[in-house]
N, C-alpha and C. Protein backbone atom coordinates (compact mmCIF):
# COMPACT_ATOMS: atom_id res chain seq x y z
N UNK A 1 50.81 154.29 -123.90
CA UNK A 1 50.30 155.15 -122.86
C UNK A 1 51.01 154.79 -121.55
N UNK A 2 51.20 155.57 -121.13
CA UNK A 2 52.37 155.77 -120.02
C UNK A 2 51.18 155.49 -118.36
N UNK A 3 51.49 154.46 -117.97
CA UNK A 3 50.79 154.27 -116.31
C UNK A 3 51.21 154.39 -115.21
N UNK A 4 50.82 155.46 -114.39
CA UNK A 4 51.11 155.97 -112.93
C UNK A 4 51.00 154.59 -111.97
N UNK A 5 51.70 154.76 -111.74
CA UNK A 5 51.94 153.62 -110.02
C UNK A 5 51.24 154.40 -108.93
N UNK A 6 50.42 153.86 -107.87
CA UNK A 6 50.01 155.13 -107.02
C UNK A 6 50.51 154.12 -105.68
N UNK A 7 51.33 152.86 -105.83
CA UNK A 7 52.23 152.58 -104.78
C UNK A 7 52.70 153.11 -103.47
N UNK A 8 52.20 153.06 -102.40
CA UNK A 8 53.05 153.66 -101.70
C UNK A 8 54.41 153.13 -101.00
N UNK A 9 53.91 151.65 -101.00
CA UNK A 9 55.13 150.88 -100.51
C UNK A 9 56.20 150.53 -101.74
N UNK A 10 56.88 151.04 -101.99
CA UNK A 10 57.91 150.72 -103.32
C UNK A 10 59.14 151.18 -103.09
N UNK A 11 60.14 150.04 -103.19
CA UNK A 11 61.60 149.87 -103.11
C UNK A 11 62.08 151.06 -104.29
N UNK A 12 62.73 152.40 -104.24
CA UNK A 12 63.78 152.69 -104.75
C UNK A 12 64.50 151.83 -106.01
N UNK A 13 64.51 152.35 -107.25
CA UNK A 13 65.61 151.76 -108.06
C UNK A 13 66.97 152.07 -107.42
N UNK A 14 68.24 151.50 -107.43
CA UNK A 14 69.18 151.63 -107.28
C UNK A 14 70.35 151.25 -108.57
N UNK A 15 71.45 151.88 -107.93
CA UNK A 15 72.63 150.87 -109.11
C UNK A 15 73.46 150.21 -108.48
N UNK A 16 74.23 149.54 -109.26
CA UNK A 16 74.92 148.49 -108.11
C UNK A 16 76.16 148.88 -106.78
N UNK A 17 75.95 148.18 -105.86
CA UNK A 17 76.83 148.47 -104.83
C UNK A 17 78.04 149.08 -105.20
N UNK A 18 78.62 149.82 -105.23
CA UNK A 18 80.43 149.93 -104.64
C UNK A 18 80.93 150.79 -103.63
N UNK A 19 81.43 149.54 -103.22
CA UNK A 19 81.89 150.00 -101.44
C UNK A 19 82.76 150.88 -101.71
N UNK A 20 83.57 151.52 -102.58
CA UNK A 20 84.13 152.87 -102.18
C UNK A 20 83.32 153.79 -102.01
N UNK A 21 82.44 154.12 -102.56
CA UNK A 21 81.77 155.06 -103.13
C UNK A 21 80.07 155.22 -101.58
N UNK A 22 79.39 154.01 -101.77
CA UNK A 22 78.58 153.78 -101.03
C UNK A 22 78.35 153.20 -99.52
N UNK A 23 79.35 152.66 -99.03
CA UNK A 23 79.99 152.42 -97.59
C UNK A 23 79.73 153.49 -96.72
N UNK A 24 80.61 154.59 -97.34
CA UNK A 24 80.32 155.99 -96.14
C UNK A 24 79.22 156.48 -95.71
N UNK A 25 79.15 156.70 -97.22
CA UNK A 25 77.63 157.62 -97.29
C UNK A 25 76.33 156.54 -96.57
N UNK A 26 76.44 155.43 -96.92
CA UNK A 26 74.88 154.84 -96.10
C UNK A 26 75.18 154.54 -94.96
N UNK A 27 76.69 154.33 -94.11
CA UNK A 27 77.03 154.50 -92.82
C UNK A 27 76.62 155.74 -92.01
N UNK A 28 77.03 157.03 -92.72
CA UNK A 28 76.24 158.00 -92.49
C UNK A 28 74.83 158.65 -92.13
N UNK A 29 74.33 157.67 -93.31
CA UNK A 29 72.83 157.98 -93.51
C UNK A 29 72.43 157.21 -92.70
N UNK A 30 72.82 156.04 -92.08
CA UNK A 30 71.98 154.99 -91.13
C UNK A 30 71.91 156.03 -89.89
N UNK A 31 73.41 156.86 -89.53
CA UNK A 31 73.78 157.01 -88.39
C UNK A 31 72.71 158.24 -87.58
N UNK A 32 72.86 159.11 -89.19
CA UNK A 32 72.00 160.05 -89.06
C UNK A 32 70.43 160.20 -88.63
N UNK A 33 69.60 159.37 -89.24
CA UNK A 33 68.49 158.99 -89.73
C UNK A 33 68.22 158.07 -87.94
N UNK A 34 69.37 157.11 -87.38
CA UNK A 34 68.57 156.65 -86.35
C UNK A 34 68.77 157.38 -85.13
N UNK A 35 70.02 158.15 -85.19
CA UNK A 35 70.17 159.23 -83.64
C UNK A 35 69.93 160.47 -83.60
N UNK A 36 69.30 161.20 -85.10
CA UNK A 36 69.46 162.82 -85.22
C UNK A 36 67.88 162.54 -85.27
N UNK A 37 67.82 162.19 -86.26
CA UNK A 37 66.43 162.61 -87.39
C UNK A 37 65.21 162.08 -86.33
N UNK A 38 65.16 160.74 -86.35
CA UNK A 38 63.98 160.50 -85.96
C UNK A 38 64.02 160.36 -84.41
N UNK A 39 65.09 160.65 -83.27
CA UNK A 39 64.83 161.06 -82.23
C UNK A 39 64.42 162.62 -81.82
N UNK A 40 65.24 163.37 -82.59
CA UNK A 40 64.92 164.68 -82.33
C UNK A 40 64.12 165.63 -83.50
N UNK A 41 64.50 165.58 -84.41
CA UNK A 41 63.97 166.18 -85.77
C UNK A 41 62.82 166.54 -86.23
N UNK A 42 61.98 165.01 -86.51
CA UNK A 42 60.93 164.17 -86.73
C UNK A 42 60.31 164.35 -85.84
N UNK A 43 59.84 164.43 -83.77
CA UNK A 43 59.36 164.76 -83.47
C UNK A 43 58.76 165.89 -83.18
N UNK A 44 60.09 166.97 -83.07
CA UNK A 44 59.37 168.70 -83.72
C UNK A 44 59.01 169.01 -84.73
N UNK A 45 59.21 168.78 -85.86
CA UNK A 45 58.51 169.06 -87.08
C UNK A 45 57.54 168.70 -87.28
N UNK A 46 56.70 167.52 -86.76
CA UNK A 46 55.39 167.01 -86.43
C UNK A 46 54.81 167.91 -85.36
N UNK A 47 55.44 168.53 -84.60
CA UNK A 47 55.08 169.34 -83.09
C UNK A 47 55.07 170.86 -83.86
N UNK A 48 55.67 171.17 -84.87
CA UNK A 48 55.98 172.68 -85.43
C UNK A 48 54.60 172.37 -86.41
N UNK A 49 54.57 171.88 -87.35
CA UNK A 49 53.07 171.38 -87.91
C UNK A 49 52.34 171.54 -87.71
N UNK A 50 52.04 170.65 -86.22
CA UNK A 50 51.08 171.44 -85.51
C UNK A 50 50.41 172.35 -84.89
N UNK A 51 51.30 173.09 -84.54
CA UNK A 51 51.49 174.49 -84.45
C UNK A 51 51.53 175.64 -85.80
N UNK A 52 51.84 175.07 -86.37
CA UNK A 52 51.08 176.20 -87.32
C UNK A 52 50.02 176.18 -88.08
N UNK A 53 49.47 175.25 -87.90
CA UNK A 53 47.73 174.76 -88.41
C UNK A 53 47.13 175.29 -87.68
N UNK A 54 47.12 175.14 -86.41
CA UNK A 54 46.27 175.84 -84.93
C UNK A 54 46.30 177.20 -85.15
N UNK A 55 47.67 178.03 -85.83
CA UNK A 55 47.84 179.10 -85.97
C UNK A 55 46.99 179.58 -87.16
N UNK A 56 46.87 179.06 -88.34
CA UNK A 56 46.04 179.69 -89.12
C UNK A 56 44.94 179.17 -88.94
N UNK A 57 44.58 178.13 -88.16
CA UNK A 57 42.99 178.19 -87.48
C UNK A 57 42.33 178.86 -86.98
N UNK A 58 42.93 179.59 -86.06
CA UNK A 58 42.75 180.92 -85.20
C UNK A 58 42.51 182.00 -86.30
N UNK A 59 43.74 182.48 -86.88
CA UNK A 59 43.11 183.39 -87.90
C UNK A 59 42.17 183.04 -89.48
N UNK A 60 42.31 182.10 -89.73
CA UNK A 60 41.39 182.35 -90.94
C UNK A 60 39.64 182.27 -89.98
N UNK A 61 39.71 181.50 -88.98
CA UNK A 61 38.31 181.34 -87.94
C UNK A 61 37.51 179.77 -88.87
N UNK A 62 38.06 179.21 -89.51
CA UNK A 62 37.73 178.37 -90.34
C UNK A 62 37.43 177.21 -89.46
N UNK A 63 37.21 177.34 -88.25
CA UNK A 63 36.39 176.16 -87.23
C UNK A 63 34.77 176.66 -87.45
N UNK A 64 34.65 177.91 -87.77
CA UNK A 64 33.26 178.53 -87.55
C UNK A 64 32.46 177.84 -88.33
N UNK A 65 31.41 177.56 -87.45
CA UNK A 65 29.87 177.22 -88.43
C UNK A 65 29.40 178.40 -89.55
N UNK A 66 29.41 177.69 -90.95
CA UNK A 66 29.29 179.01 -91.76
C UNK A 66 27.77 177.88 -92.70
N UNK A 67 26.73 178.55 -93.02
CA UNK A 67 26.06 178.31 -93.90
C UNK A 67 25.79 178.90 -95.42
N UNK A 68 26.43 180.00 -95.62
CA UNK A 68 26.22 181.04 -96.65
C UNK A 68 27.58 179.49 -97.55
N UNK A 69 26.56 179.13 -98.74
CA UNK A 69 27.93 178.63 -99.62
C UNK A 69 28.44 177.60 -99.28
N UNK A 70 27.89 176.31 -98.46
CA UNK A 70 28.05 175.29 -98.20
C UNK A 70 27.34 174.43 -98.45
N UNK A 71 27.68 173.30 -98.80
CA UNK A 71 26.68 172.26 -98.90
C UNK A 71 26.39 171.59 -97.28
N UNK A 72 26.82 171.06 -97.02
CA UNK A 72 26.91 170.71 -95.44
C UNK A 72 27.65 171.36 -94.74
N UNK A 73 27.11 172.46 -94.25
CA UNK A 73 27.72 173.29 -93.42
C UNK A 73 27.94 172.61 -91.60
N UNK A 74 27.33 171.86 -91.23
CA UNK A 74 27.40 171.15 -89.62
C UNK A 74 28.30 170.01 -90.20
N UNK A 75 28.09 169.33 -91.10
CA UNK A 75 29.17 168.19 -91.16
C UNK A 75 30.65 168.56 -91.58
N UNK A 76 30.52 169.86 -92.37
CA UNK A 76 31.83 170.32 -92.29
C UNK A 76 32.61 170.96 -91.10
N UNK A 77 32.06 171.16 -89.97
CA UNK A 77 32.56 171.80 -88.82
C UNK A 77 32.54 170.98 -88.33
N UNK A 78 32.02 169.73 -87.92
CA UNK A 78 32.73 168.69 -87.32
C UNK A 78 33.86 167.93 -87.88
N UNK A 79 34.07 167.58 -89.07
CA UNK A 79 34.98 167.16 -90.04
C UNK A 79 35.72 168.10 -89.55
N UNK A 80 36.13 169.48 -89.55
CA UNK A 80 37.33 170.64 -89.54
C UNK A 80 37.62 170.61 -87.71
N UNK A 81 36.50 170.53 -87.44
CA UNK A 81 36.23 170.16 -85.61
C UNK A 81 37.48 169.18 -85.56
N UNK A 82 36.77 167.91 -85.40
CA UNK A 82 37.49 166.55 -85.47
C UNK A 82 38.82 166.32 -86.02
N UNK A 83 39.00 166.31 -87.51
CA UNK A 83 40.02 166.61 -87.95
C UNK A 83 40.79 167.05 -87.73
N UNK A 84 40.90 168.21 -87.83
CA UNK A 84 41.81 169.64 -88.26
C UNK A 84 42.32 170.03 -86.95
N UNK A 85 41.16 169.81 -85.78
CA UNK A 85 41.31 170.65 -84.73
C UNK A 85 41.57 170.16 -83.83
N UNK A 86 40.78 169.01 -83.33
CA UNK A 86 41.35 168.03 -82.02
C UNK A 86 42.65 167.30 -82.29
N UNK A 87 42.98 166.77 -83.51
CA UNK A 87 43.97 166.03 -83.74
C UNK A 87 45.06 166.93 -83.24
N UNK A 88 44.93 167.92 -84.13
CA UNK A 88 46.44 168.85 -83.62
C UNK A 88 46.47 169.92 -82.42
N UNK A 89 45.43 169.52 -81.73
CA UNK A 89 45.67 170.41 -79.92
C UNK A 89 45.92 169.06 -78.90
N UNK A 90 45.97 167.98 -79.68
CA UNK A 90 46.82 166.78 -79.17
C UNK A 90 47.93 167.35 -79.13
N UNK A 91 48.24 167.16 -80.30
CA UNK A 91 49.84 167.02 -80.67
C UNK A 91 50.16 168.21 -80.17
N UNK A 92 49.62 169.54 -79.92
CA UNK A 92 50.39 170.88 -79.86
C UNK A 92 50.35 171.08 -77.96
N UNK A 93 49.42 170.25 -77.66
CA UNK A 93 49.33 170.10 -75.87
C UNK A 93 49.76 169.51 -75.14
N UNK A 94 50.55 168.04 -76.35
CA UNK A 94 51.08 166.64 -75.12
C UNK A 94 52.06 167.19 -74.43
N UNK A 95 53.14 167.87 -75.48
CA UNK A 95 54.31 168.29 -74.76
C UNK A 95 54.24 169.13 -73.50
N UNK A 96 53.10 169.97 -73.52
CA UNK A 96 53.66 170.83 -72.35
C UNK A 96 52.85 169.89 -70.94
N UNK A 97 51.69 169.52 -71.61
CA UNK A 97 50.87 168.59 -70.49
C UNK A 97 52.07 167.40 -69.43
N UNK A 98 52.47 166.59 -70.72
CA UNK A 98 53.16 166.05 -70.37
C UNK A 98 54.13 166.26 -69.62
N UNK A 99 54.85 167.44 -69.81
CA UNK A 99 55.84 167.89 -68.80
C UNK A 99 55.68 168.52 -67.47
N UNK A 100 54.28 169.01 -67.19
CA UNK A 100 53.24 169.58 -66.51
C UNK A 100 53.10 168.22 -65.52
N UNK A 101 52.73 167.43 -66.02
CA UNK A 101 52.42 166.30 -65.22
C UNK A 101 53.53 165.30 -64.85
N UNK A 102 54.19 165.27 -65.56
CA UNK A 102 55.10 164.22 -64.98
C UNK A 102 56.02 164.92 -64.10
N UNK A 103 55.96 166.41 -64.17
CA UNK A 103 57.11 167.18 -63.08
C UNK A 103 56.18 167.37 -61.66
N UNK A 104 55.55 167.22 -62.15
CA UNK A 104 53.96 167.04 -60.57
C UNK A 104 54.41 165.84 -60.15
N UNK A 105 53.84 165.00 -61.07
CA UNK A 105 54.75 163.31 -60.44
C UNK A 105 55.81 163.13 -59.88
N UNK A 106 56.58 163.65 -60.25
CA UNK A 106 57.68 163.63 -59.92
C UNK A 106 58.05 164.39 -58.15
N UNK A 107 57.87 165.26 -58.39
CA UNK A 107 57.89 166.64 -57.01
C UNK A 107 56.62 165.92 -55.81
N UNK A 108 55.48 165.50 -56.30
CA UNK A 108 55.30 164.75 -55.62
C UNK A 108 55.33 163.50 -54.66
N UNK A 109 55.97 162.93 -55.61
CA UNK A 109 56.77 161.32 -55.10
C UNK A 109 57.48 161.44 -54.29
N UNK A 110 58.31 162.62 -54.82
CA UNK A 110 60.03 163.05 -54.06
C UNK A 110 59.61 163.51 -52.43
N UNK A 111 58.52 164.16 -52.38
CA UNK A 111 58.30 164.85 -51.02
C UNK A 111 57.68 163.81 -50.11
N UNK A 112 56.82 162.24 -50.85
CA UNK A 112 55.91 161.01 -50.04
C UNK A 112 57.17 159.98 -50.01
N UNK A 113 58.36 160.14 -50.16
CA UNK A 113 59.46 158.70 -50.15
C UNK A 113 60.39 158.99 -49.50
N UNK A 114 61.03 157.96 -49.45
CA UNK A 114 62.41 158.12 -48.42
C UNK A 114 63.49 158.28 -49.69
N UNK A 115 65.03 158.31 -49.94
CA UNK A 115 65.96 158.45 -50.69
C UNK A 115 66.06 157.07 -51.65
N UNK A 116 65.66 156.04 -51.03
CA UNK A 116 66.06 154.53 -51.28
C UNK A 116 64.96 154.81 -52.76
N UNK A 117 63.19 155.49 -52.44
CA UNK A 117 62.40 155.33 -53.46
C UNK A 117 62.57 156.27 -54.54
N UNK A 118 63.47 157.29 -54.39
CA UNK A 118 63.21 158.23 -55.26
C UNK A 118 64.05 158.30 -56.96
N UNK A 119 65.02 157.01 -56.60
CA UNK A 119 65.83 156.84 -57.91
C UNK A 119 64.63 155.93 -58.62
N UNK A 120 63.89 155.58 -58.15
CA UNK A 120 62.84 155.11 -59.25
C UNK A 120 61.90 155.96 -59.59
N UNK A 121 61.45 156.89 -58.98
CA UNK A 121 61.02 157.86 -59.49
C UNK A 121 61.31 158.91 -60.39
N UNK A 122 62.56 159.15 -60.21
CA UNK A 122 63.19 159.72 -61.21
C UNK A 122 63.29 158.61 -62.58
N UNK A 123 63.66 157.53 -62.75
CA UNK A 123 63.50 156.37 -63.68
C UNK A 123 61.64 156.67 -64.47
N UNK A 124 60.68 157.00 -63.70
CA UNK A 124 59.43 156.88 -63.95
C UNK A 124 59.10 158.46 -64.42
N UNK A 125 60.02 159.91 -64.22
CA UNK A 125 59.69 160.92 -64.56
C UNK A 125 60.49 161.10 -66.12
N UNK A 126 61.76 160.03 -66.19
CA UNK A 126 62.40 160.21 -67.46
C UNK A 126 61.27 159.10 -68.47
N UNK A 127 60.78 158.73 -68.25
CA UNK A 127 59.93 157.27 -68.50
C UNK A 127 58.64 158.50 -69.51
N UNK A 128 58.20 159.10 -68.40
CA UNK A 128 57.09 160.12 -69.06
C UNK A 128 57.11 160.63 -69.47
N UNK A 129 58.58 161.69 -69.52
CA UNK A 129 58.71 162.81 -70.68
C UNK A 129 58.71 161.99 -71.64
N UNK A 130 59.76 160.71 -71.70
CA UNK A 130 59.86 159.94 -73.35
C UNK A 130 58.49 159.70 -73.91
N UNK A 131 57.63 159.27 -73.09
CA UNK A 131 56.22 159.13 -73.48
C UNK A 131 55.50 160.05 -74.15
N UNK A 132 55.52 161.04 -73.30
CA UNK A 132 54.84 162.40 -74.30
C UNK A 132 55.58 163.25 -75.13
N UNK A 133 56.99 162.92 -75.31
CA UNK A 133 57.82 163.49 -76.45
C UNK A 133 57.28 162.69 -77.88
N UNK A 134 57.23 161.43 -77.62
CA UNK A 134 57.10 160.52 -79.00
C UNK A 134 55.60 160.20 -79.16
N UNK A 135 54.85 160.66 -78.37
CA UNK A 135 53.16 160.73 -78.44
C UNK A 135 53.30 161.78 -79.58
N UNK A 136 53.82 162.73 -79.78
CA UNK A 136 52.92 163.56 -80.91
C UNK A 136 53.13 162.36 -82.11
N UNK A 137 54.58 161.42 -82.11
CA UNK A 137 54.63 161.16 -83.42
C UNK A 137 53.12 159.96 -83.55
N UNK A 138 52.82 159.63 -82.44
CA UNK A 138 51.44 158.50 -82.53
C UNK A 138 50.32 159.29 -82.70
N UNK A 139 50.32 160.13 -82.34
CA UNK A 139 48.98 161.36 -82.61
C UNK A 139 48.91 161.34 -83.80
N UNK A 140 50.11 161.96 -84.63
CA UNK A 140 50.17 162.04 -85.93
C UNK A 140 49.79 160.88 -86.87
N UNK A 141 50.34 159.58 -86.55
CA UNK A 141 49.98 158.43 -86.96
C UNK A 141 48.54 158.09 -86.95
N UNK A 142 48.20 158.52 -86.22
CA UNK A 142 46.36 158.07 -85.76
C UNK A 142 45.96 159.01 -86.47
N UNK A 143 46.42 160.28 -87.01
CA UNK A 143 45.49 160.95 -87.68
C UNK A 143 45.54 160.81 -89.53
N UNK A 144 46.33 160.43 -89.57
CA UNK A 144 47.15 159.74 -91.31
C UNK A 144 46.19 158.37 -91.22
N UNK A 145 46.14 157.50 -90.03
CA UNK A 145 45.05 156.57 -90.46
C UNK A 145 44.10 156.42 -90.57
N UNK A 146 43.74 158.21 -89.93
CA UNK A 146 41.99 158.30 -90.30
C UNK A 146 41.81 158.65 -91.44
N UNK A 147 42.62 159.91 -92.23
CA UNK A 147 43.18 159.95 -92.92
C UNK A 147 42.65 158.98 -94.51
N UNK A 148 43.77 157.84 -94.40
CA UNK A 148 43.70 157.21 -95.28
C UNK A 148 42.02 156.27 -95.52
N UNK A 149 41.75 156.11 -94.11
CA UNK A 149 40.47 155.32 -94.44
C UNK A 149 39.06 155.96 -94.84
N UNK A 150 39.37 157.64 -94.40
CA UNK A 150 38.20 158.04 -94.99
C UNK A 150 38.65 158.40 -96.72
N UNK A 151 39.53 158.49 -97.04
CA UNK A 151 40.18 158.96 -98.40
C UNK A 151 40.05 157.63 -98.80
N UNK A 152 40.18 156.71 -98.89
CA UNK A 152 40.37 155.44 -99.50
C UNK A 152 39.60 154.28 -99.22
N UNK A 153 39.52 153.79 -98.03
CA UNK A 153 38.31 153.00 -98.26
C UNK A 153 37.06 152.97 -97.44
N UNK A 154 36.36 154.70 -97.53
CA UNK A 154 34.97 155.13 -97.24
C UNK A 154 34.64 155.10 -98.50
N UNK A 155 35.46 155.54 -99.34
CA UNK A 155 35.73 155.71 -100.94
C UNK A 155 35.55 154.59 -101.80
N UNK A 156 36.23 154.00 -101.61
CA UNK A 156 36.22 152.46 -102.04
C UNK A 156 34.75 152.00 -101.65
N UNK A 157 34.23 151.54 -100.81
CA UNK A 157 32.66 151.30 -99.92
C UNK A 157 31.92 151.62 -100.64
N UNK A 158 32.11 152.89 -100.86
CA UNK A 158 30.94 153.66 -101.78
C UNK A 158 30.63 153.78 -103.22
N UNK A 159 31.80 153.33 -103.96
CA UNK A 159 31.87 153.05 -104.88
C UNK A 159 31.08 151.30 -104.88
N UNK A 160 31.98 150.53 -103.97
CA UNK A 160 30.95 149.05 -103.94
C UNK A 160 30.01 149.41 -104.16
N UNK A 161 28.99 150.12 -103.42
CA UNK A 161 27.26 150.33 -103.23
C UNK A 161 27.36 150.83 -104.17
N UNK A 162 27.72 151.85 -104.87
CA UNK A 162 26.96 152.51 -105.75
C UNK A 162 27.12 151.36 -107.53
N UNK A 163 28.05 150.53 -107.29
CA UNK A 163 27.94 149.78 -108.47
C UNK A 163 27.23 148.62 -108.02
N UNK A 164 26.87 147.74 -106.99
CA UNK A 164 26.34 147.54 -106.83
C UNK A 164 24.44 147.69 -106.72
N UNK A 165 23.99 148.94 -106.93
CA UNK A 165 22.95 149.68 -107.16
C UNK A 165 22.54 149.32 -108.77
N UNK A 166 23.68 149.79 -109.52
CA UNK A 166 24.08 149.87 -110.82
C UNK A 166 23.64 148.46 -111.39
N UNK A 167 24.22 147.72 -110.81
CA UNK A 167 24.49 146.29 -110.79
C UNK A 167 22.47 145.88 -111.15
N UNK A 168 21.91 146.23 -109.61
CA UNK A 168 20.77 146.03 -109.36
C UNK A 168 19.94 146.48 -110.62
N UNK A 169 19.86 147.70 -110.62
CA UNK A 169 19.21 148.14 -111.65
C UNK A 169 19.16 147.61 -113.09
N UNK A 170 20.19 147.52 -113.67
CA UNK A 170 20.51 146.60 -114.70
C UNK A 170 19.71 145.06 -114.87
N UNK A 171 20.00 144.26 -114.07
CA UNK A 171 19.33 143.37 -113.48
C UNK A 171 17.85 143.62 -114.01
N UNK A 172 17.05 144.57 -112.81
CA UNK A 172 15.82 144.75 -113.52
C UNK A 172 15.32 144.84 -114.53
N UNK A 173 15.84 145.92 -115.58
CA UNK A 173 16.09 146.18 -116.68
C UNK A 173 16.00 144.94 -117.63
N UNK A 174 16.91 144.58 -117.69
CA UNK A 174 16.97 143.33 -118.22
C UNK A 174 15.56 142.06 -117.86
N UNK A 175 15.23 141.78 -116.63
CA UNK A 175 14.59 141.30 -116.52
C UNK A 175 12.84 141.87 -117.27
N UNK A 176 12.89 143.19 -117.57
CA UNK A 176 11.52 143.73 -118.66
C UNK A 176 12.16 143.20 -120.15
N UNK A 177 13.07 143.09 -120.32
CA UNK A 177 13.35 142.79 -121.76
C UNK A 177 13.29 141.31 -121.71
N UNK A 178 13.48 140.50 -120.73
CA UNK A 178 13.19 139.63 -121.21
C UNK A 178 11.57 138.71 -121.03
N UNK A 179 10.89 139.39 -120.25
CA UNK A 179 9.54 139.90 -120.10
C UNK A 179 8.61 140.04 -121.16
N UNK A 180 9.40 141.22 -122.41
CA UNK A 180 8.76 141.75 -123.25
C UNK A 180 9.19 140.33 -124.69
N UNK A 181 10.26 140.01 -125.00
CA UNK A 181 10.12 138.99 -125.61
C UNK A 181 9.54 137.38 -125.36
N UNK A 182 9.51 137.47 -124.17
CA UNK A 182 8.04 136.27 -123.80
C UNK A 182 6.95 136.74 -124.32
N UNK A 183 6.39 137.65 -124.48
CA UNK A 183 5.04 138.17 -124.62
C UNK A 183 5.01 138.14 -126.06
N UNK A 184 5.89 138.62 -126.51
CA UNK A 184 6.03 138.62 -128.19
C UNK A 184 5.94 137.27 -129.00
């Protein structure tokens, strides 16, 4: 019988090195991966994501409190609330907020300083866009770790208690049987 790995941290099989062959290509792939992908790429596609969840939020209306056909209809609208909805009007708001505000900061500073202060200000307005450019990717992160802990170990927890219960009961159980052969 064949067993699934549900691993998430796991090294790639590979075959062995040869630098003709593999030199370029992972020179490439380093090059790619640290100045394309995950400076520019990786943060819109997390930012486009989000944006289109918000978008079929709006139309399916699936924030709405619905009771017809639910089991927990209020805990599911906060769950879809919380979840679904605040997480990604983070991510779909930092950018423009962010640029909103730090160009205020900025235009502000510039008009309260003399010339000598304003190259640091400019230092402190490039400072903020970087901040709220790579905030969606921490938004995103914070929401994968809520994520995982309610998927896995609220899950896990509950399983403890409930074998634990199991556990208990048994226990009792046992303790009439051995009850009933004293008496006997």
């Amino acid at each position: 019988m064949e067993e699934k790995s549900n691993n998430i941290a796991k090294e790639p099989e590979t075959e062995d090195f040869n630098f003709k062959l593999d030199f370029i290509d992972a020179s490439l792939g380093a090059l790619y991966y640290i100045f394309v992908y995950i400076p520019f790429i990786l943060p819109y596609k997390v930012w486009g994501k989000a944006a289109t969840r918000l978008s079929l939020l709006w139309e399916d209306k699936s924030i709405a409190y619905d009771e017809n056909g639910e089991d927990y209809p209020l805990f599911k609208f906060w769950f879809n609330y919380v979840i679904n909805f605040l997480f990604d009007i983070l991510m779909f708001l930092v950018w423009p907020i962010g640029l909103i505000y730090a160009t205020y900061d900025f235009i502000d500073s510039m008009l309260n300083l003399s010339s000598s202060g304003q190259m640091e200000f400019l230092k402190e307005y490039v400072n903020l866009l970087f901040i709220s450019y790579f905030a969606v990717l921490v938004i995103r992160l914070s929401k994968e770790t809520l994520f995982f802990i309610l998927n896995n170990l609220v899950k896990w927890i509950l399983d403890v208690v409930v074998n634990i219960g199991k556990l208990i009961k048994n226990m009792w159980l046992l303790n009439f049987v051995f009850k009933n052969k004293k008496d006997q």
